[in-house]
PDB file of N, CA and C in Angstrom:
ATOM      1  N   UNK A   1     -89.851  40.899 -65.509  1.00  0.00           N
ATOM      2  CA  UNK A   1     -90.948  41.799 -65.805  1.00  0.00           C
ATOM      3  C   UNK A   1     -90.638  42.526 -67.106  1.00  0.00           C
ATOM      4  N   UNK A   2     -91.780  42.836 -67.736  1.00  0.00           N
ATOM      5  CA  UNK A   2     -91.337  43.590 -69.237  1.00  0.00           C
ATOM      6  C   UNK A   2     -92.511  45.105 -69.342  1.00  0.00           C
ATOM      7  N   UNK A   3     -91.986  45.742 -69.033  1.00  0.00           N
ATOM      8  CA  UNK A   3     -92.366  47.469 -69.821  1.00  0.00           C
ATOM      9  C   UNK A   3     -92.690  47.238 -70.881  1.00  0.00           C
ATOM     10  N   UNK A   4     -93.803  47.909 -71.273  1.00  0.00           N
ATOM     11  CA  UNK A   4     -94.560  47.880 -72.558  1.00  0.00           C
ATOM     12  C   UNK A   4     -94.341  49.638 -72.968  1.00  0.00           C
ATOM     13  N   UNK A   5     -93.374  50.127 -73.788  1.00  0.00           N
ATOM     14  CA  UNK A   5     -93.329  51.495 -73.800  1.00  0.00           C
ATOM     15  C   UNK A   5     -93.777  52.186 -75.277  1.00  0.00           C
ATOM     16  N   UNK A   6     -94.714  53.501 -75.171  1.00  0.00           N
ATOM     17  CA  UNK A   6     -94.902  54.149 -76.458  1.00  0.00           C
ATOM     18  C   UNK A   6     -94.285  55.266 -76.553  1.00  0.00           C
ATOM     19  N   UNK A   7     -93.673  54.856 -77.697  1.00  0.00           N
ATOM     20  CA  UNK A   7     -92.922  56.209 -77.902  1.00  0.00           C
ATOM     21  C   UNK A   7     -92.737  56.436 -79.470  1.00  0.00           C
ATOM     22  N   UNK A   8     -92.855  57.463 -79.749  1.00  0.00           N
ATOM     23  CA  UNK A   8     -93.349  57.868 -81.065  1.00  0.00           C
ATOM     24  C   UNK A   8     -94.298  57.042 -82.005  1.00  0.00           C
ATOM     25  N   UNK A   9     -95.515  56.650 -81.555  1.00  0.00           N
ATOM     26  CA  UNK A   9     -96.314  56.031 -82.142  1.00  0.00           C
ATOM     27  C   UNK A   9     -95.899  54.577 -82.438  1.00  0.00           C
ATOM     28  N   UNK A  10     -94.321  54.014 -81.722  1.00  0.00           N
ATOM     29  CA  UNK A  10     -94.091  52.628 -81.896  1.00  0.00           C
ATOM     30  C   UNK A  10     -93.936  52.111 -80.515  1.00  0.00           C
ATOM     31  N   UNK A  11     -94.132  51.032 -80.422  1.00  0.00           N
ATOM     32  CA  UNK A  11     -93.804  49.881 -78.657  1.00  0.00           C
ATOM     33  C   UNK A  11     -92.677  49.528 -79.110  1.00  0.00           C
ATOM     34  N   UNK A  12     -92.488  49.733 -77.578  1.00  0.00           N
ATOM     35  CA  UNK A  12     -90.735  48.764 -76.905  1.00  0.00           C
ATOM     36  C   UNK A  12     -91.069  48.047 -75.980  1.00  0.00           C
ATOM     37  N   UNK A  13     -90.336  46.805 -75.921  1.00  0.00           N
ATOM     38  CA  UNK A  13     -90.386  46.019 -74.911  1.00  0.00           C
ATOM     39  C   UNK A  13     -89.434  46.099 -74.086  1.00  0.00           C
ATOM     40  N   UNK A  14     -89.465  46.305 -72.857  1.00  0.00           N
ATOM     41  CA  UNK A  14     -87.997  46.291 -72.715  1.00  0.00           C
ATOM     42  C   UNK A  14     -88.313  45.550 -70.845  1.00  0.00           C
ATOM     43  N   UNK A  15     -87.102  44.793 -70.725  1.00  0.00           N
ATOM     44  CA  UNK A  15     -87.089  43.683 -69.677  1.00  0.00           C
ATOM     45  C   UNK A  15     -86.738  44.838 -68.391  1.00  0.00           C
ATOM     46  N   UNK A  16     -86.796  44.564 -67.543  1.00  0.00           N
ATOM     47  CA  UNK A  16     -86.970  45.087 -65.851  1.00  0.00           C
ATOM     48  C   UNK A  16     -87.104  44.744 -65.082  1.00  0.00           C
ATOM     49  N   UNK A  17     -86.750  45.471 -64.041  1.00  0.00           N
ATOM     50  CA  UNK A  17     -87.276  44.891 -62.592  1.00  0.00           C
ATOM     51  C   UNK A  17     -87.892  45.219 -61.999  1.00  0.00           C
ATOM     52  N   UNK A  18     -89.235  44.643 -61.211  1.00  0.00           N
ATOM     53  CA  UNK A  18     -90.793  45.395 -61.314  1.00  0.00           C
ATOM     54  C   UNK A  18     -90.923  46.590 -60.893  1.00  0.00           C
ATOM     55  N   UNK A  19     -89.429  46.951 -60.017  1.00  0.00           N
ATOM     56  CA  UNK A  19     -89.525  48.208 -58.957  1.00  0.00           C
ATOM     57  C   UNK A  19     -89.101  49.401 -60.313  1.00  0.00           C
ATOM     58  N   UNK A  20     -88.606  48.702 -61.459  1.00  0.00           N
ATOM     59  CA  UNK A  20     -88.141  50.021 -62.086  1.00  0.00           C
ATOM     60  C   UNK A  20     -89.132  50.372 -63.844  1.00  0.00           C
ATOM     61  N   UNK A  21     -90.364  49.573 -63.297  1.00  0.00           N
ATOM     62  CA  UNK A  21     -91.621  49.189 -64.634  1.00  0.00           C
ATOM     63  C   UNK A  21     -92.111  51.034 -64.159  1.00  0.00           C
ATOM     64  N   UNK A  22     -92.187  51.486 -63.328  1.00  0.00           N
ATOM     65  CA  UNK A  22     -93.218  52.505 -63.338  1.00  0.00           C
ATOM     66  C   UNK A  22     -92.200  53.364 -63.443  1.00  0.00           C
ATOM     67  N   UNK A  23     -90.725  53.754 -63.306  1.00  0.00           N
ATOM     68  CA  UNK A  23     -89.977  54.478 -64.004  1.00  0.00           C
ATOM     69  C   UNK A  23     -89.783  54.663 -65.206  1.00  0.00           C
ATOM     70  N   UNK A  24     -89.404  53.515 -65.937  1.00  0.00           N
ATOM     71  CA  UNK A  24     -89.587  53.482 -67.185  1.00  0.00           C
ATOM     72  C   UNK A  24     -90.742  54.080 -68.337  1.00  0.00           C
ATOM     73  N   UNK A  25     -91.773  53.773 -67.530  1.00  0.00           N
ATOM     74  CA  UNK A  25     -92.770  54.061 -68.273  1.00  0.00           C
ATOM     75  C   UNK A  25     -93.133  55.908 -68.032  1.00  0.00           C
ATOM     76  N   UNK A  26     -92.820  56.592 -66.826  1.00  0.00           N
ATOM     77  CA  UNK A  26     -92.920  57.914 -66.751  1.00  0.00           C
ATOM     78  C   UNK A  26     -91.869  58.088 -67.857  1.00  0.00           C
ATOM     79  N   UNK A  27     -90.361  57.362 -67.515  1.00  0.00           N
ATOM     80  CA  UNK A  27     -89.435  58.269 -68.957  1.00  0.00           C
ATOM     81  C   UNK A  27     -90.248  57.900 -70.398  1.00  0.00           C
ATOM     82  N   UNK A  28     -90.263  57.087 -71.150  1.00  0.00           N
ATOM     83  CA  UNK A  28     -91.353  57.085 -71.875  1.00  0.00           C
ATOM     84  C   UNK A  28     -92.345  58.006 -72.477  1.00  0.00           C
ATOM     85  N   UNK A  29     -92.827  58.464 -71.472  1.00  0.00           N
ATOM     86  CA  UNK A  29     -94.028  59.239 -71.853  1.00  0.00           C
ATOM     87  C   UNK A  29     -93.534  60.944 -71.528  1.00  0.00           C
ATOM     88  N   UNK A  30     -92.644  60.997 -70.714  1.00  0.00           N
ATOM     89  CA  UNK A  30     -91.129  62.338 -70.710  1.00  0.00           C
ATOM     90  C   UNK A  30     -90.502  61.979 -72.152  1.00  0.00           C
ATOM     91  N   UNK A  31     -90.028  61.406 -72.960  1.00  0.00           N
ATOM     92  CA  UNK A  31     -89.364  61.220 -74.443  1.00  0.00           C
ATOM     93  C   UNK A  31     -90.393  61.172 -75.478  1.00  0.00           C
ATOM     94  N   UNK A  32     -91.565  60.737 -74.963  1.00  0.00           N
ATOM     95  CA  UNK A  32     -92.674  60.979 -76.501  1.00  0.00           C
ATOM     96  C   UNK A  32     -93.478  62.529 -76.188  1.00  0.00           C
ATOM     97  N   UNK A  33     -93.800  63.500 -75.136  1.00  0.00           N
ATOM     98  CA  UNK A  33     -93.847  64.110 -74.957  1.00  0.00           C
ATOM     99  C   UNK A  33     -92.750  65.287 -75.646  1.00  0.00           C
ATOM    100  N   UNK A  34     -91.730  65.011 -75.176  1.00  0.00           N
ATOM    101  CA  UNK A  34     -90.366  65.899 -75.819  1.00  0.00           C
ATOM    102  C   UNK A  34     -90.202  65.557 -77.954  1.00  0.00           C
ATOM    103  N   UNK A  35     -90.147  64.398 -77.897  1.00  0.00           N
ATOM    104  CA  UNK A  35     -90.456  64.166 -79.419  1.00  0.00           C
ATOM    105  C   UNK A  35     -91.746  64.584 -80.144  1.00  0.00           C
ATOM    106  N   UNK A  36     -92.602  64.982 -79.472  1.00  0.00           N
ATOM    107  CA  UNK A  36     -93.936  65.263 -80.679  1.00  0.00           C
ATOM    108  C   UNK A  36     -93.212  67.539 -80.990  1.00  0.00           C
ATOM    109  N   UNK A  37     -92.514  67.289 -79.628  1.00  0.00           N
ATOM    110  CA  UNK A  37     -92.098  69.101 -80.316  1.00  0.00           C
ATOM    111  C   UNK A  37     -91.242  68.661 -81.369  1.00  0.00           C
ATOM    112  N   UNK A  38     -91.082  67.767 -82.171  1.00  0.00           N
ATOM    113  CA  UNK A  38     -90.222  68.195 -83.303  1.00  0.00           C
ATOM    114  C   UNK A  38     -90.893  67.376 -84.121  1.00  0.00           C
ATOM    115  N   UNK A  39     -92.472  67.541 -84.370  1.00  0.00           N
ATOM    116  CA  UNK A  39     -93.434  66.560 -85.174  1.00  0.00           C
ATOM    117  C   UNK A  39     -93.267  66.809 -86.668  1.00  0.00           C
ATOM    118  N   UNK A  40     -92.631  68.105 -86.684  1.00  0.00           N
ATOM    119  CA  UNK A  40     -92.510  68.640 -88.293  1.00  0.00           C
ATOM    120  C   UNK A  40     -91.300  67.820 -88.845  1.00  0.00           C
ATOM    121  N   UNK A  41     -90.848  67.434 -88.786  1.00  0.00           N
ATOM    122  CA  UNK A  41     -89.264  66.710 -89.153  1.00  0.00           C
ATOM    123  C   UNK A  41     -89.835  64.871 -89.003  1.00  0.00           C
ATOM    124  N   UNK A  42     -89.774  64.515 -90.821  1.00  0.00           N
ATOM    125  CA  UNK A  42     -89.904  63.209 -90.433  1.00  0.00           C
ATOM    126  C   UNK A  42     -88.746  61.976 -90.233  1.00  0.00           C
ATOM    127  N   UNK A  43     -87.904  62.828 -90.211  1.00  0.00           N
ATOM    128  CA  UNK A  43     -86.398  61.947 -89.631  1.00  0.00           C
ATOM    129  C   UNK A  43     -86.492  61.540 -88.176  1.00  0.00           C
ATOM    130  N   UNK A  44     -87.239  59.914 -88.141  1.00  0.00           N
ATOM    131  CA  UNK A  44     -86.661  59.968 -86.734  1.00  0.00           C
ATOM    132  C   UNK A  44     -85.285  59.918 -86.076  1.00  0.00           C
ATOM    133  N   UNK A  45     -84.811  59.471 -86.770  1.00  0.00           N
ATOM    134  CA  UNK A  45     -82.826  59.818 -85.962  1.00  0.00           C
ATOM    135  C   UNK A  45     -82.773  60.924 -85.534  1.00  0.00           C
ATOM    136  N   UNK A  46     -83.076  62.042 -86.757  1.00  0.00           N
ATOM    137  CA  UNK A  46     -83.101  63.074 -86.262  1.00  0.00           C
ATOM    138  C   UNK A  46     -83.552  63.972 -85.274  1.00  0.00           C
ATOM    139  N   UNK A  47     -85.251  63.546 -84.769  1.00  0.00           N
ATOM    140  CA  UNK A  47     -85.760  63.783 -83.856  1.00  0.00           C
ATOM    141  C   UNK A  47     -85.282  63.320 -82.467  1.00  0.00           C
ATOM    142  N   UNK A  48     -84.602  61.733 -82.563  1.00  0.00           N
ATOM    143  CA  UNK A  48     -83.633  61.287 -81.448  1.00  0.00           C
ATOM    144  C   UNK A  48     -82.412  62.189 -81.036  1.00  0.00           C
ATOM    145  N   UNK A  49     -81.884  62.427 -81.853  1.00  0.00           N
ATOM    146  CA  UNK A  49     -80.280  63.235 -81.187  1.00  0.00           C
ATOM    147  C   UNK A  49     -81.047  64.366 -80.909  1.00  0.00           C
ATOM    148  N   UNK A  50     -81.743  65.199 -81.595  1.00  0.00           N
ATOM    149  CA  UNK A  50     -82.477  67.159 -81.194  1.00  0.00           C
ATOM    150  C   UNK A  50     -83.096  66.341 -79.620  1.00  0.00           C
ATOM    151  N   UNK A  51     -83.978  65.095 -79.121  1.00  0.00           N
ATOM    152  CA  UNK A  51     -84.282  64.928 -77.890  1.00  0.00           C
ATOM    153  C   UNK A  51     -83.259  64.806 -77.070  1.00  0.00           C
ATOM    154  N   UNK A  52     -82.233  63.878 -77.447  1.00  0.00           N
ATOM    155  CA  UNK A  52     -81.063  63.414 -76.429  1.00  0.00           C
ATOM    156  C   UNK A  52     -80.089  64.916 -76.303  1.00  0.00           C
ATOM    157  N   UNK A  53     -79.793  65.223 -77.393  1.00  0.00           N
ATOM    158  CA  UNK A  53     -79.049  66.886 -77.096  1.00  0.00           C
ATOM    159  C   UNK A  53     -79.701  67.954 -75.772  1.00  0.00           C
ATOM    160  N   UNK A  54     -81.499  67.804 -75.897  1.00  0.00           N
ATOM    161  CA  UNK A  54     -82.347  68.441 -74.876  1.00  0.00           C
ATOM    162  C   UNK A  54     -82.297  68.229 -73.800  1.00  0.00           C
ATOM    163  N   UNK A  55     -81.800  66.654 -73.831  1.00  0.00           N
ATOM    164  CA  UNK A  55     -81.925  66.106 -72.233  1.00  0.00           C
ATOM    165  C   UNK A  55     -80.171  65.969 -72.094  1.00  0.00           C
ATOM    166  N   UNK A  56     -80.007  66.398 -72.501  1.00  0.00           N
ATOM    167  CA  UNK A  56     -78.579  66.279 -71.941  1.00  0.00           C
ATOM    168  C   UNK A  56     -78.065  67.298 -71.696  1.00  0.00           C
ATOM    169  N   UNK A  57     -78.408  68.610 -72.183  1.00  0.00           N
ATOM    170  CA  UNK A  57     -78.255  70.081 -71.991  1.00  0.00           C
ATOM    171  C   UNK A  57     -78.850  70.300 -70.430  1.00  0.00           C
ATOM    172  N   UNK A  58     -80.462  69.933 -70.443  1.00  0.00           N
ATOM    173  CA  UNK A  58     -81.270  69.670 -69.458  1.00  0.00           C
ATOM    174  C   UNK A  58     -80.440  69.419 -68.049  1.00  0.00           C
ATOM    175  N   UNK A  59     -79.597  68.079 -68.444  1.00  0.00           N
ATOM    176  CA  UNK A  59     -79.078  67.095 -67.319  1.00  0.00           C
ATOM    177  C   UNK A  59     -77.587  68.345 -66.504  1.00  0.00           C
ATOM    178  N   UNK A  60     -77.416  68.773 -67.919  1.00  0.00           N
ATOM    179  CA  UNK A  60     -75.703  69.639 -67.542  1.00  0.00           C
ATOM    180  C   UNK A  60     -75.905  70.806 -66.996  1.00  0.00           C
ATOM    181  N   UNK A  61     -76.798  71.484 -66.934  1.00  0.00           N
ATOM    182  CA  UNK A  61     -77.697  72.345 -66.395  1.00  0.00           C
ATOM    183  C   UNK A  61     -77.985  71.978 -65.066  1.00  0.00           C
ATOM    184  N   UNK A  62     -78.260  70.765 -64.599  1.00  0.00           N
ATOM    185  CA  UNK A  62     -79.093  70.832 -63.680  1.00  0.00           C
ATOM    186  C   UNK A  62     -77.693  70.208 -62.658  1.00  0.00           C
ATOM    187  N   UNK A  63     -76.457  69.147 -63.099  1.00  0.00           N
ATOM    188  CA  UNK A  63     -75.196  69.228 -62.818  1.00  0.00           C
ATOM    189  C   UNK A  63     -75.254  70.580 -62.142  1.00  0.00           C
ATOM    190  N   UNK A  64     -74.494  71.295 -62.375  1.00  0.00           N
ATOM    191  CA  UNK A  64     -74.205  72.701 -62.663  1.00  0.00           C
ATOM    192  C   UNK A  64     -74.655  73.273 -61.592  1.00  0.00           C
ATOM    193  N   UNK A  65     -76.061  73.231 -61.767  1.00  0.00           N
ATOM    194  CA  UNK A  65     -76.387  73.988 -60.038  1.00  0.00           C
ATOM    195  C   UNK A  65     -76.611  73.365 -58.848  1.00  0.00           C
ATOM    196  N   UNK A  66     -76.756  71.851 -58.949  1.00  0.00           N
ATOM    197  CA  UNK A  66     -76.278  71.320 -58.376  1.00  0.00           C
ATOM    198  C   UNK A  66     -74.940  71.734 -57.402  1.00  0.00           C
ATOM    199  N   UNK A  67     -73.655  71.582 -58.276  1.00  0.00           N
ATOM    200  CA  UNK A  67     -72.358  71.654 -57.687  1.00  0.00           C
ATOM    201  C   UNK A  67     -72.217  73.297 -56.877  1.00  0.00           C
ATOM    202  N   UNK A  68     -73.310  74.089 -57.384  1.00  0.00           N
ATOM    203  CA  UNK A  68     -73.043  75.857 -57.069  1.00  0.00           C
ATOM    204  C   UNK A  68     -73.648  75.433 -55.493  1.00  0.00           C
ATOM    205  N   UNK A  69     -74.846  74.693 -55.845  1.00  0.00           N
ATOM    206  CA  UNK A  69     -75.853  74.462 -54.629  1.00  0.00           C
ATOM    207  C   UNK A  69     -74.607  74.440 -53.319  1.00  0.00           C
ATOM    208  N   UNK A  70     -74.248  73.142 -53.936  1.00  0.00           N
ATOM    209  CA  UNK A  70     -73.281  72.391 -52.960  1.00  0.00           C
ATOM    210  C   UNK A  70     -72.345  72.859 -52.257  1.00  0.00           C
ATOM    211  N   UNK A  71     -71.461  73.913 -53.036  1.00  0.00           N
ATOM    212  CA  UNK A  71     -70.598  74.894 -52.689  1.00  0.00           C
ATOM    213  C   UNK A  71     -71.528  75.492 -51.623  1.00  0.00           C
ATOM    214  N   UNK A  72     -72.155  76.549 -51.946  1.00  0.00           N
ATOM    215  CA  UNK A  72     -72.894  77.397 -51.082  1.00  0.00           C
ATOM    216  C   UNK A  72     -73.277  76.515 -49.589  1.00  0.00           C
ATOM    217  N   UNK A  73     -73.890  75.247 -49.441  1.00  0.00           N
ATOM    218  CA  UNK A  73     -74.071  74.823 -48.403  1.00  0.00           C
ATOM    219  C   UNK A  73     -72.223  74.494 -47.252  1.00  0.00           C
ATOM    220  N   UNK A  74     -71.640  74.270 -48.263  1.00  0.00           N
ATOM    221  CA  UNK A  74     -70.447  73.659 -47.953  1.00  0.00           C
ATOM    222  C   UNK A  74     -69.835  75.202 -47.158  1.00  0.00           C
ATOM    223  N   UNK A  75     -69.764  76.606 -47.712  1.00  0.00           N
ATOM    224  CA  UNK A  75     -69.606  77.805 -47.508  1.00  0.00           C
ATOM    225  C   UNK A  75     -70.659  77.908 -46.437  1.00  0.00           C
ATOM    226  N   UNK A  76     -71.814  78.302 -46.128  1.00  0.00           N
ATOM    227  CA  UNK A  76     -72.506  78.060 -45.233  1.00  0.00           C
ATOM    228  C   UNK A  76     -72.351  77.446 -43.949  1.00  0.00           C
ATOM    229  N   UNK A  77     -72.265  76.335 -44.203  1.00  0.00           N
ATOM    230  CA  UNK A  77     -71.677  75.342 -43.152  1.00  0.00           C
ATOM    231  C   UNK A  77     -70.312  74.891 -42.463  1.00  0.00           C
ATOM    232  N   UNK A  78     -69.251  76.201 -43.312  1.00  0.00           N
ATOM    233  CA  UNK A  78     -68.362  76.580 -42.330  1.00  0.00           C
ATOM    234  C   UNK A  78     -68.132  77.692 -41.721  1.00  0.00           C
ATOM    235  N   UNK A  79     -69.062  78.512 -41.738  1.00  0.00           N
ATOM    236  CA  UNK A  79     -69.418  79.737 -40.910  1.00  0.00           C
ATOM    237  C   UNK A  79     -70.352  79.482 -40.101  1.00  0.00           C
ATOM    238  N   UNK A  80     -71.043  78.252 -40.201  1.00  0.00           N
ATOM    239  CA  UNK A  80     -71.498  77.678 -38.688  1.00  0.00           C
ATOM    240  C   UNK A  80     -70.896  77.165 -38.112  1.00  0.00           C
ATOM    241  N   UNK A  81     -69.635  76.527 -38.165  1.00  0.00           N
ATOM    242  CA  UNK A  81     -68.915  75.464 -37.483  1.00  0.00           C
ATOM    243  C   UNK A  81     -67.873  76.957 -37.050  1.00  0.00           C
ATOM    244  N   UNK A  82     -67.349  77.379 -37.804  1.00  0.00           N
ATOM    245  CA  UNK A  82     -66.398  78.920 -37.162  1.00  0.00           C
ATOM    246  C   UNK A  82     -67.643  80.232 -35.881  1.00  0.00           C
ATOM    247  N   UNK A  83     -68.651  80.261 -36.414  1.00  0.00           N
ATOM    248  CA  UNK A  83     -69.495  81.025 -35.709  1.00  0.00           C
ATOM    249  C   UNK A  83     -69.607  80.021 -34.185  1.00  0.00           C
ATOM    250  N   UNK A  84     -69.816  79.113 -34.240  1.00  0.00           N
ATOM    251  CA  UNK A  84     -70.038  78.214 -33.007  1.00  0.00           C
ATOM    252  C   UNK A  84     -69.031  77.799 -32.184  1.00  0.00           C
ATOM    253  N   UNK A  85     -67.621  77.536 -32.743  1.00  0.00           N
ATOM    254  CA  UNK A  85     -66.481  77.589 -32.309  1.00  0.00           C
ATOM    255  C   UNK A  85     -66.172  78.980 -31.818  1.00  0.00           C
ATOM    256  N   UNK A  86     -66.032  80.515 -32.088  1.00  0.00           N
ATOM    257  CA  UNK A  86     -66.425  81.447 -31.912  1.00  0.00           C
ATOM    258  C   UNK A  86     -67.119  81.660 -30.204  1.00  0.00           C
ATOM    259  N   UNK A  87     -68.214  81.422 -29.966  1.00  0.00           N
ATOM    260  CA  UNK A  87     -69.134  81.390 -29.430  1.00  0.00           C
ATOM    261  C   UNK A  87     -69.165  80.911 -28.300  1.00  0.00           C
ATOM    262  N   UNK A  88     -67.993  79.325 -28.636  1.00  0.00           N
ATOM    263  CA  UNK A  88     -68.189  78.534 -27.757  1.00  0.00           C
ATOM    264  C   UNK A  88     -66.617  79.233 -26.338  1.00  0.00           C
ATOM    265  N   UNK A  89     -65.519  80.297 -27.445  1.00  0.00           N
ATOM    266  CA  UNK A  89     -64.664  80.474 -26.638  1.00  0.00           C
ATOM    267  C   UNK A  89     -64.614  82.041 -25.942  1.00  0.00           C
ATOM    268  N   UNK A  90     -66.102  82.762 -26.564  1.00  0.00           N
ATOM    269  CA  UNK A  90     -66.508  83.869 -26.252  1.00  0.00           C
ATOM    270  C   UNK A  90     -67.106  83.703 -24.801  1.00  0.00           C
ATOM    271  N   UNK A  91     -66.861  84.673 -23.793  1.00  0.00           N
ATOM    272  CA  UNK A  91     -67.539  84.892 -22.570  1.00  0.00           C
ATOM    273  C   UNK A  91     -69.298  84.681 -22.688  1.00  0.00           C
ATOM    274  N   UNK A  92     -69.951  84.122 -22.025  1.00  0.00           N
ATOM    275  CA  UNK A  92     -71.266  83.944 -22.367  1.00  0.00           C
ATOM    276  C   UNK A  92     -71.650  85.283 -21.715  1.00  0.00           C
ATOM    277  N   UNK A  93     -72.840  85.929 -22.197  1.00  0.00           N
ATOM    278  CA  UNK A  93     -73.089  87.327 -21.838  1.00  0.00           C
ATOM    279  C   UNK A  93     -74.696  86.567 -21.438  1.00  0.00           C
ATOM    280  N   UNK A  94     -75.163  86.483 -20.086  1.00  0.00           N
ATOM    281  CA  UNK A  94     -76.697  85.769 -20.007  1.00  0.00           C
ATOM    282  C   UNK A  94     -77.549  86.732 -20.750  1.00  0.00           C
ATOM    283  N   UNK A  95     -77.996  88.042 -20.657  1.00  0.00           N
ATOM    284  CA  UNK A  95     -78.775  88.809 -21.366  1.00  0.00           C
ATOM    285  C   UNK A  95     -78.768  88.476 -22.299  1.00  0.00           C
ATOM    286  N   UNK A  96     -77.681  87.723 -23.772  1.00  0.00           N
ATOM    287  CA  UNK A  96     -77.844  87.633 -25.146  1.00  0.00           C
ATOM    288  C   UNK A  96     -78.667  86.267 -24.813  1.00  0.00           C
ATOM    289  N   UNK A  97     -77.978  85.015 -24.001  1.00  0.00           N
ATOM    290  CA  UNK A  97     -78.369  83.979 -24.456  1.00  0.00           C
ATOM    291  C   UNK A  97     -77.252  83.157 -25.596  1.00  0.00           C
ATOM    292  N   UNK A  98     -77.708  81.756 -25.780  1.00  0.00           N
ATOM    293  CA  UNK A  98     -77.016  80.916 -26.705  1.00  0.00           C
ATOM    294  C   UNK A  98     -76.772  81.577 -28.447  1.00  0.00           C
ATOM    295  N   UNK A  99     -78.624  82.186 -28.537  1.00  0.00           N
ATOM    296  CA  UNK A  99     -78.838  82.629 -30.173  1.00  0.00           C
ATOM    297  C   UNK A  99     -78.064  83.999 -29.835  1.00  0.00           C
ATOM    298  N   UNK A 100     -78.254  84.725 -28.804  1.00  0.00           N
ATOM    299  CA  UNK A 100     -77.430  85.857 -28.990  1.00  0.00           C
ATOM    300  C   UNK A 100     -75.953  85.857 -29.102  1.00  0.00           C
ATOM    301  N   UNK A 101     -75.312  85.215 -28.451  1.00  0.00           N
ATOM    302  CA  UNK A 101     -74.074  84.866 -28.622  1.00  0.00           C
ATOM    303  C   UNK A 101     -73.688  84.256 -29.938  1.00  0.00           C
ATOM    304  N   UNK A 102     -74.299  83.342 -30.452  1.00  0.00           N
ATOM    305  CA  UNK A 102     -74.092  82.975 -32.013  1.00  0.00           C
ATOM    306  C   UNK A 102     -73.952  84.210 -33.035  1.00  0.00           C
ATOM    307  N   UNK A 103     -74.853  84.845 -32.632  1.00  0.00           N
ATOM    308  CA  UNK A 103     -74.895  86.046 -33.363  1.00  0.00           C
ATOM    309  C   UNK A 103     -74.211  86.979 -33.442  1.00  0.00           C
ATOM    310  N   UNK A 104     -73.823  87.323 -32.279  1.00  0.00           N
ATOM    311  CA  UNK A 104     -72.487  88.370 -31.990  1.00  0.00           C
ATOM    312  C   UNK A 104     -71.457  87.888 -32.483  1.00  0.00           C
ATOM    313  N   UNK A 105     -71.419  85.955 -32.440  1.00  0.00           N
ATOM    314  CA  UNK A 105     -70.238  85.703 -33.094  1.00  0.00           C
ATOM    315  C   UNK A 105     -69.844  85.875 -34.408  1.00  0.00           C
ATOM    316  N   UNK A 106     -71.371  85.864 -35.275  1.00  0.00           N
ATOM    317  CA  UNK A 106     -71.335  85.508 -36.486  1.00  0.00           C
ATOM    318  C   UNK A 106     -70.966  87.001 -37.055  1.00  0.00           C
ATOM    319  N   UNK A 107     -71.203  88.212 -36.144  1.00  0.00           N
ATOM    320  CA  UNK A 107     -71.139  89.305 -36.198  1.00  0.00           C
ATOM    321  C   UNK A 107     -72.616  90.046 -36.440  1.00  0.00           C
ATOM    322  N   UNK A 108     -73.622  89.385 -36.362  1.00  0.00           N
ATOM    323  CA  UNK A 108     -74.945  89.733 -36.825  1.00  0.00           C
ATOM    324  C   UNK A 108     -75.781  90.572 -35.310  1.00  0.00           C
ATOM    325  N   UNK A 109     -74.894  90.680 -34.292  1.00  0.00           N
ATOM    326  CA  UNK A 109     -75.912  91.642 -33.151  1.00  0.00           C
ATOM    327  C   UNK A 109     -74.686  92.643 -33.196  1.00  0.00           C
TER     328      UNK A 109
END
């Protein structure tokens, strides 16, 4: 299969596989979109690295909170596994219940 792509007022051809023709063509039109902001500059090289620098700042950025994300769930998700362990060797009190007892464990009643 071949992508027919516009990007800065020129076509690319570029070979594929049919599942990845309608990707291609959204990035495409994400890179000629990002290139017309630097329409004043008729260097295209130049307009290439100021895009690829954007999307790569973009990409390290989005890395980044990613890995914070990850932490935080990872932190999260061992104060459920300690709160529940907790919980599980705490006297059950019937008035709290399962959520009440989690809670007392977690320290939150």
């Amino acid at each position: 299969m071949q992508a027919v792509l516009n990007i800065a007022n020129q076509q690319f051809n570029i070979e594929c596989a049919d599942c990845d023709q309608r990707r291609l063509e959204d990035l495409a039109k994400a890179l000629d979109a990002r290139l017309a902001r630097f329409s004043g500059d008729d260097d295209a090289m130049r307009r290439l690295v100021l895009t690829a620098l954007a999307l790569l700042d973009q990409t390290q950025a989005t890395s980044a909170a990613l890995a914070l994300a990850r932490e935080e769930i990872e932190r999260l998700t061992d104060m459920v596994v300690e709160a529940r362990l907790e919980a599980q060797s705490a006297p059950v009190n019937d008035d709290l219940g399962r959520v009440g007892a989690l809670r007392l464990a977690q320290g939150a009643a």
